[in-house]
C-alpha atoms as a PDB file:
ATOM      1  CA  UNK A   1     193.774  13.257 -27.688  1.00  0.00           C
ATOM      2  CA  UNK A   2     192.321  12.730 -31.278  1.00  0.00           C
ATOM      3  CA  UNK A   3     195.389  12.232 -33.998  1.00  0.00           C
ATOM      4  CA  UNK A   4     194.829  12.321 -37.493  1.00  0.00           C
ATOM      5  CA  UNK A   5     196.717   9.634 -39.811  1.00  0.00           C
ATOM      6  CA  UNK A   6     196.445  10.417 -43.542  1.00  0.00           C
ATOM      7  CA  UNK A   7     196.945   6.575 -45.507  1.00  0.00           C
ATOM      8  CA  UNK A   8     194.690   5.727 -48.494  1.00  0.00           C
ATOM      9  CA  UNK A   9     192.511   2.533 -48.983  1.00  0.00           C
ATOM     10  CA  UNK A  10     193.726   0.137 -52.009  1.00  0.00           C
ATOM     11  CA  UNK A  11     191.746  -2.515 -51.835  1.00  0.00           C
ATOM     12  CA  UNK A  12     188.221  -2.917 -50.249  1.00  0.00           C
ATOM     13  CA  UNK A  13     187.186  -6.890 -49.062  1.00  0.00           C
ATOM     14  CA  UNK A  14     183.282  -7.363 -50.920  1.00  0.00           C
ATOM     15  CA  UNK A  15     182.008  -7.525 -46.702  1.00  0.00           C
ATOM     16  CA  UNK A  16     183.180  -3.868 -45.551  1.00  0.00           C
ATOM     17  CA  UNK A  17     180.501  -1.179 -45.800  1.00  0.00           C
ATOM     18  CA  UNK A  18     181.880   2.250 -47.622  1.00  0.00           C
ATOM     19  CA  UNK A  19     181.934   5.661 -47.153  1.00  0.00           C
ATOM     20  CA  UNK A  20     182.639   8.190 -49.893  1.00  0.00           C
ATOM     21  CA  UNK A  21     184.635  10.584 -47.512  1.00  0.00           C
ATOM     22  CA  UNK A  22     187.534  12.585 -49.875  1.00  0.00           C
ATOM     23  CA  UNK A  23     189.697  11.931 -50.893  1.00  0.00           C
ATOM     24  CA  UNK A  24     188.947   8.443 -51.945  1.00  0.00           C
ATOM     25  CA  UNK A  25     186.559   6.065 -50.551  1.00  0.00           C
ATOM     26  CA  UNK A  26     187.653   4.252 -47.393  1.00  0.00           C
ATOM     27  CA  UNK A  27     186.062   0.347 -46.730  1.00  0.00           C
ATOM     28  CA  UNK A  28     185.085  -0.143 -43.398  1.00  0.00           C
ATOM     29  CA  UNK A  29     184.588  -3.390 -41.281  1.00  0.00           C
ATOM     30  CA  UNK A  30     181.043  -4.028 -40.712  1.00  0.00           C
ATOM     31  CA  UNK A  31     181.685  -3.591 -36.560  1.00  0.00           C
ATOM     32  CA  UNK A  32     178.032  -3.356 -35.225  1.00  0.00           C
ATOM     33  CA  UNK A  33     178.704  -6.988 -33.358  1.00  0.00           C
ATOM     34  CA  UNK A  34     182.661  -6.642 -33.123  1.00  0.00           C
ATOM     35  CA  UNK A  35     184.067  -6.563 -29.699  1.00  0.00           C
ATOM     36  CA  UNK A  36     187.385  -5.193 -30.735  1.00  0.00           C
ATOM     37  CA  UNK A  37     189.536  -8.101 -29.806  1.00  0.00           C
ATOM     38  CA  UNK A  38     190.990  -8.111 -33.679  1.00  0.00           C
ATOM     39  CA  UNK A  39     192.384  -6.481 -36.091  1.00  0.00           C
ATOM     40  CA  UNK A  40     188.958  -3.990 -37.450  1.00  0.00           C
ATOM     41  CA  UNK A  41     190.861  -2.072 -39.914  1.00  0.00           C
ATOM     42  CA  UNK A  42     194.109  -2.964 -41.779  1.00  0.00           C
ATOM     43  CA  UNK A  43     196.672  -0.090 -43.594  1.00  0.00           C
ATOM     44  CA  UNK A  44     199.612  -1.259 -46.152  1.00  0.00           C
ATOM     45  CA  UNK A  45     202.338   0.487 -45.744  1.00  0.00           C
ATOM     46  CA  UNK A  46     205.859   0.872 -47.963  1.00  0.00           C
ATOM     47  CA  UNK A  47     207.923   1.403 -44.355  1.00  0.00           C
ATOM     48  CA  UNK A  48     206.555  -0.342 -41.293  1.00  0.00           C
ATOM     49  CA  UNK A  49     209.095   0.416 -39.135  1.00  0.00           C
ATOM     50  CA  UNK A  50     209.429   4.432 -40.194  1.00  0.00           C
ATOM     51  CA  UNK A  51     205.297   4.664 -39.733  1.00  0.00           C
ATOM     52  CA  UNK A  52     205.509   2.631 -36.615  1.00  0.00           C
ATOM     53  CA  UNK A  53     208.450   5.192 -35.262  1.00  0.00           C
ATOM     54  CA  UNK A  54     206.509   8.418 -37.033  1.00  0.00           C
ATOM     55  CA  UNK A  55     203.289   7.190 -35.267  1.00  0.00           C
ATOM     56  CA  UNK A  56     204.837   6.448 -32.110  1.00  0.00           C
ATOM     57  CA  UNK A  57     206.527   9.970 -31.924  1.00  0.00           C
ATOM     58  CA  UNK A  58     202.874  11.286 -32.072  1.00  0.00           C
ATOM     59  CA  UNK A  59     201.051   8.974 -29.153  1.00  0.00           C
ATOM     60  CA  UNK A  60     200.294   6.321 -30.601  1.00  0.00           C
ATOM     61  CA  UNK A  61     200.958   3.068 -28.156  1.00  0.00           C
ATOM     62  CA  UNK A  62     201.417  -0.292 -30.133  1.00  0.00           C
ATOM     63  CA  UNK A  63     200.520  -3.255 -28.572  1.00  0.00           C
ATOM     64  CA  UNK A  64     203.519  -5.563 -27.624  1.00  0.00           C
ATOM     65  CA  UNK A  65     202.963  -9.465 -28.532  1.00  0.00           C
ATOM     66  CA  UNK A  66     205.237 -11.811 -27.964  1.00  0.00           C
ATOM     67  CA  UNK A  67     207.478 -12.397 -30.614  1.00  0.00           C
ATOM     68  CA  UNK A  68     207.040  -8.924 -31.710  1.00  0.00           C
ATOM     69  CA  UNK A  69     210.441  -6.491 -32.012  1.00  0.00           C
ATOM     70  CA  UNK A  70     210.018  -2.576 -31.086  1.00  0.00           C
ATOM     71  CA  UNK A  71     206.200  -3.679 -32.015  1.00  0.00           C
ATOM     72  CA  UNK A  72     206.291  -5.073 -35.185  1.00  0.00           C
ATOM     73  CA  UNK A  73     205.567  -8.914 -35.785  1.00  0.00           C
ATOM     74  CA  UNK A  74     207.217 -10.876 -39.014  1.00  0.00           C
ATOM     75  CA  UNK A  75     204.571 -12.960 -40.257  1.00  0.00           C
ATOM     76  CA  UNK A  76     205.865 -15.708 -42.469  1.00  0.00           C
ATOM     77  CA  UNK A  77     203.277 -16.854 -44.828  1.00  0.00           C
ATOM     78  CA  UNK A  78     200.597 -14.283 -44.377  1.00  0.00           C
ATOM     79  CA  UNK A  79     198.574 -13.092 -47.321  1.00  0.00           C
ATOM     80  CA  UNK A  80     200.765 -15.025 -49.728  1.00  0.00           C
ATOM     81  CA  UNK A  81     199.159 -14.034 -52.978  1.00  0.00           C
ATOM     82  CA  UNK A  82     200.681 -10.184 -52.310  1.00  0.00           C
ATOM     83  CA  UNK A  83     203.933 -11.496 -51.589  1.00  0.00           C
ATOM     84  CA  UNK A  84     206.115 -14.231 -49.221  1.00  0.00           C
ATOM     85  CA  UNK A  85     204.350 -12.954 -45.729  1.00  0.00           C
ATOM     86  CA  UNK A  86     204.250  -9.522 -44.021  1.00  0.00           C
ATOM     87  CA  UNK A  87     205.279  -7.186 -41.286  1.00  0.00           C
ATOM     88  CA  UNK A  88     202.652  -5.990 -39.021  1.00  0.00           C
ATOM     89  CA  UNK A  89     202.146  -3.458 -35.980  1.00  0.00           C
ATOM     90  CA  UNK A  90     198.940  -3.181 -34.137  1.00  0.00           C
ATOM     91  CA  UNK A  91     197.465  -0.482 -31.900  1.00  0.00           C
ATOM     92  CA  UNK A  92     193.586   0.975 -30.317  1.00  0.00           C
ATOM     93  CA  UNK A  93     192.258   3.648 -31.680  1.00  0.00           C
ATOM     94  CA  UNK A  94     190.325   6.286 -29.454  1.00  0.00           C
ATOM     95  CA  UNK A  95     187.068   4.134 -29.628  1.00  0.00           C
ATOM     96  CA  UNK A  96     189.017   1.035 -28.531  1.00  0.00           C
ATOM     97  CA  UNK A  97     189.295  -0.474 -32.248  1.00  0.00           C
ATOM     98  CA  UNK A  98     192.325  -2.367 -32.801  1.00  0.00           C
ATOM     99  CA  UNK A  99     193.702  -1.248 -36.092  1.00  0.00           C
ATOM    100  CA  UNK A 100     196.774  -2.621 -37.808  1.00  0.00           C
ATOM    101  CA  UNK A 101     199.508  -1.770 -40.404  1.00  0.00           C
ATOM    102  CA  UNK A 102     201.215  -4.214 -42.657  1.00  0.00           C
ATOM    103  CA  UNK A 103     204.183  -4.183 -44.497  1.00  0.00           C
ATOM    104  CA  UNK A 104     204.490  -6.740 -47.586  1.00  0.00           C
ATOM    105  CA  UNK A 105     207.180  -9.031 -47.374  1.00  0.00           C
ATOM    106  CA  UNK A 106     208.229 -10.066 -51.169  1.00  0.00           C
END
């Protein structure tokens, strides 16, 4: 079962390849050698823990490390020049990616 998630790319690291798809242009990973074990494609959210339930209400199975609450990990420290860490969630997509949402801590 295919489900469609509507989010918006913001910012675009200079090593992801592009795609002009509307509504905005989306950076990809390069994943030609990737075996999926990480995190391929990253989402900011304002409200992890609503997506996480929203998404979860659809199908979507999160992947439960330890550490993690109801899915979501605090990460202390993480990406500290958008704020003082982050909240994150991670789950496969229907190729097998592993795809991830954040949630800036500030």
């Amino acid at each position: 079962m295919a489900i469609m998630i509507a989010l918006e790319a913001t910012e675009c690291p200079p090593t992801a390849k592009s795609t002009a798809a509307p509504p905005k242009p989306v950076g990809l990973p390069d994943m030609e050698d990737s075996d999926g074990s990480f995190t391929q494609m990253g989402f900011y959210v304002d409200d992890i823990e609503a997506t996480v339930a929203g998404l979860r209400d659809r199908g979507v199975v999160f992947k439960e490390y330890d550490g993690a609450v109801n899915g979501i990990m605090d990460i202390e420290g993480n990406y500290p020049s958008k704020g003082r860490g982050e909240r994150a969630a991670w789950f496969r997509d229907s190729e097998d990616n592993m795809l991830g949402l954040a949630e800036v801590v500030r």
